[in-house]
C-alpha atoms as a PDB file:
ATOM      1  CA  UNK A   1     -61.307  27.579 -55.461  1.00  0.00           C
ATOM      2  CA  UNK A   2     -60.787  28.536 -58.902  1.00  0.00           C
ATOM      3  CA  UNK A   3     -61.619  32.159 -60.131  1.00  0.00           C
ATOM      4  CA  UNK A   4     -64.783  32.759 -61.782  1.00  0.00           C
ATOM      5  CA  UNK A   5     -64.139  33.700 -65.482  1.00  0.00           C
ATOM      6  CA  UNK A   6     -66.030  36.420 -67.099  1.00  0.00           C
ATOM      7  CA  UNK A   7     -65.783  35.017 -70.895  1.00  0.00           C
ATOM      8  CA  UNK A   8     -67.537  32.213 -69.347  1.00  0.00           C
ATOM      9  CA  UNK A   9     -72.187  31.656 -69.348  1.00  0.00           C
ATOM     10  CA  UNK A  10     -74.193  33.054 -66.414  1.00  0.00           C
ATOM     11  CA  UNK A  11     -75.216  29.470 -66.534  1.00  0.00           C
ATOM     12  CA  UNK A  12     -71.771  27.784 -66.429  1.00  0.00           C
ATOM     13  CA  UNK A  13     -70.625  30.017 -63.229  1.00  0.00           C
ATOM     14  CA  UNK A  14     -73.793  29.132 -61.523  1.00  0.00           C
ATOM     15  CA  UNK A  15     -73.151  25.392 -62.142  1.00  0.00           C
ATOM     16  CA  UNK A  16     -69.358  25.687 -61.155  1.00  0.00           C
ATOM     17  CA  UNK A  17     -70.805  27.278 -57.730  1.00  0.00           C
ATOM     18  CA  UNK A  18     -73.140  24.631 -56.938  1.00  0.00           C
ATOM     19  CA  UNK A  19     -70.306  21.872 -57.561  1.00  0.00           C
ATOM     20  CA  UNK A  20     -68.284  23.995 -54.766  1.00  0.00           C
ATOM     21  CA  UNK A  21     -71.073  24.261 -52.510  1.00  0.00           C
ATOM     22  CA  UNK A  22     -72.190  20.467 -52.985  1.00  0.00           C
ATOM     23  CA  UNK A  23     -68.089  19.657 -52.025  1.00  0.00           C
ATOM     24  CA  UNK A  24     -68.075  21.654 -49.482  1.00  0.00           C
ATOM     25  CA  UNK A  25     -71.566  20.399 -48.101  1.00  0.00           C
ATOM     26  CA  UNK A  26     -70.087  16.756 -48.369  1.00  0.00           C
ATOM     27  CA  UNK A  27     -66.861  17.666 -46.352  1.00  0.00           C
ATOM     28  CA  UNK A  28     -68.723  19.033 -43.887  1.00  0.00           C
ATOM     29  CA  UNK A  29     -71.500  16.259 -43.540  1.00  0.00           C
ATOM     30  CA  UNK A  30     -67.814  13.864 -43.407  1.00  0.00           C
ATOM     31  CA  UNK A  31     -66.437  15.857 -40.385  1.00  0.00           C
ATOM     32  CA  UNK A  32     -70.015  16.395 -38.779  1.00  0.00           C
ATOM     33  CA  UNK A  33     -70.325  11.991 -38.538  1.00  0.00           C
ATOM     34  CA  UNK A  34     -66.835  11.737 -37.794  1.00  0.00           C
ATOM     35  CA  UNK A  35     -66.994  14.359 -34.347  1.00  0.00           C
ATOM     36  CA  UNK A  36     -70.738  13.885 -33.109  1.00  0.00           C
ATOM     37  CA  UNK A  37     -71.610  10.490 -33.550  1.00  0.00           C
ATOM     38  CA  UNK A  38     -69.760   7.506 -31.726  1.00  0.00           C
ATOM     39  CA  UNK A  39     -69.442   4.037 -33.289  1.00  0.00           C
ATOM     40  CA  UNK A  40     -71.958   2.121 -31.242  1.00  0.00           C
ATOM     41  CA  UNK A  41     -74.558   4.700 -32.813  1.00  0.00           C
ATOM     42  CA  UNK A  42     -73.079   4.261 -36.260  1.00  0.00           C
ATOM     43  CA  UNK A  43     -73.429   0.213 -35.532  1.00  0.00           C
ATOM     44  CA  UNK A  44     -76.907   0.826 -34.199  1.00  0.00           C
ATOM     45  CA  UNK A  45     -78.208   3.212 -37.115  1.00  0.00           C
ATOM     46  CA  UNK A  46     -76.510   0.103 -39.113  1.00  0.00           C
ATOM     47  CA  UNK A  47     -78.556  -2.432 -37.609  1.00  0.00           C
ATOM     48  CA  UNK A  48     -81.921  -0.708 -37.672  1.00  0.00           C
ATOM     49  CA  UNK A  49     -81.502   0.102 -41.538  1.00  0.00           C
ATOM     50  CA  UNK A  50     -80.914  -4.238 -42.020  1.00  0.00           C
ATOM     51  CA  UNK A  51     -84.218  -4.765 -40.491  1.00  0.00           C
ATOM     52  CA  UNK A  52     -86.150  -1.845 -42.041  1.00  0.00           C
ATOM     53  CA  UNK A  53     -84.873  -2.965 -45.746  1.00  0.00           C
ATOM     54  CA  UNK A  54     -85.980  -6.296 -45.182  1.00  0.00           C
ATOM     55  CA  UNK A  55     -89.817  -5.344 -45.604  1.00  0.00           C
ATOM     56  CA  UNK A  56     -91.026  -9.097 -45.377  1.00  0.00           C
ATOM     57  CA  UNK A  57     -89.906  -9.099 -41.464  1.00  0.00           C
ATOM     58  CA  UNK A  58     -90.531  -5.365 -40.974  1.00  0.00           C
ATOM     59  CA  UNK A  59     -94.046  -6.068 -38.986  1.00  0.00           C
ATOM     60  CA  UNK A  60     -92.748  -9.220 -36.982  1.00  0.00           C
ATOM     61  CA  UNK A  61     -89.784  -6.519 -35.920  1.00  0.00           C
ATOM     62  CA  UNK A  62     -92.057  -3.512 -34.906  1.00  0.00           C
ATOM     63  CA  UNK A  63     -90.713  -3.939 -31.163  1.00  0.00           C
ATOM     64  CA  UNK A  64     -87.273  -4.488 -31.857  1.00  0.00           C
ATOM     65  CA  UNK A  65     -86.979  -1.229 -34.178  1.00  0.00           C
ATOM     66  CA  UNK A  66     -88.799   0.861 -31.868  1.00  0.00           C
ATOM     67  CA  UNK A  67     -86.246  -0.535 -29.098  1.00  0.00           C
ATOM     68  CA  UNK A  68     -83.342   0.304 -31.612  1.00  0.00           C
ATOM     69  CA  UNK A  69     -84.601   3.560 -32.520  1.00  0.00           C
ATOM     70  CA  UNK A  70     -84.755   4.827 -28.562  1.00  0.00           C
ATOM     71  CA  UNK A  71     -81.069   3.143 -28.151  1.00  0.00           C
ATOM     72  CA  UNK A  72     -80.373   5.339 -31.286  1.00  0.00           C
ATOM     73  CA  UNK A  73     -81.526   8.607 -29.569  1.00  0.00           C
ATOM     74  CA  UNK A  74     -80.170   8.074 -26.410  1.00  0.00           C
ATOM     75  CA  UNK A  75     -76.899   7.845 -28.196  1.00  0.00           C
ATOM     76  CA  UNK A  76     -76.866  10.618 -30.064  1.00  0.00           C
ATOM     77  CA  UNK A  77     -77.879  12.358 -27.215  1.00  0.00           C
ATOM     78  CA  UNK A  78     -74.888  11.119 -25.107  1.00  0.00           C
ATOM     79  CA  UNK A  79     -72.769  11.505 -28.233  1.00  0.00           C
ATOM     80  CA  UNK A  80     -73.826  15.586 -28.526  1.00  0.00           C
ATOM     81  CA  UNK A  81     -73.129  15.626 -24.750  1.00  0.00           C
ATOM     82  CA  UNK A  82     -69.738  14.301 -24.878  1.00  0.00           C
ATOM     83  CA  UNK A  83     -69.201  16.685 -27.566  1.00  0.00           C
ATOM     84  CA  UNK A  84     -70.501  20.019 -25.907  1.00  0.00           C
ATOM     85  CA  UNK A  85     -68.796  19.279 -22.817  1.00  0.00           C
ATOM     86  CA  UNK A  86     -71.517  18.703 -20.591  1.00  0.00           C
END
């Protein structure tokens, strides 16, 4: 991480923070998918976002995204399970 200069703005050492924080955020939101959730959630999360942007079938598929959805807890569920060890 680079040293904060004191010739430099309040302003511009405040915005050079935030982009460090906002990298290190996304790293850790990277590693957090990559460790907790398994690919058959990752598929299913996949699926149910398909139906729900298709807002011309989203009614006639009520069922079958309530059905993914409970898949998609159980999952992640099972996923922090495996994970912790349990």
């Amino acid at each position: 991480m680079e040293v904060l200069n004191s010739d430099r703005s309040v302003t511009e050492k405040y915005d050079h923070l935030i982009e460090q924080l906002s990298q290190i955020r996304a790293v850790k939101a990277i590693t957090f998918i990559d460790t907790k959730i398994s690919e058959r959630t990752i598929e299913l999360l996949e699926e149910r976002k398909a139906i729900l942007t298709d807002k011309s079938k989203r009614k006639e598929n009520r069922n079958t995204i309530s059905s993914l959805s409970k898949l998609i807890r159980e999952n992640i569920r099972n996923d922090n399970e495996r994970d912790n060890g349990k």
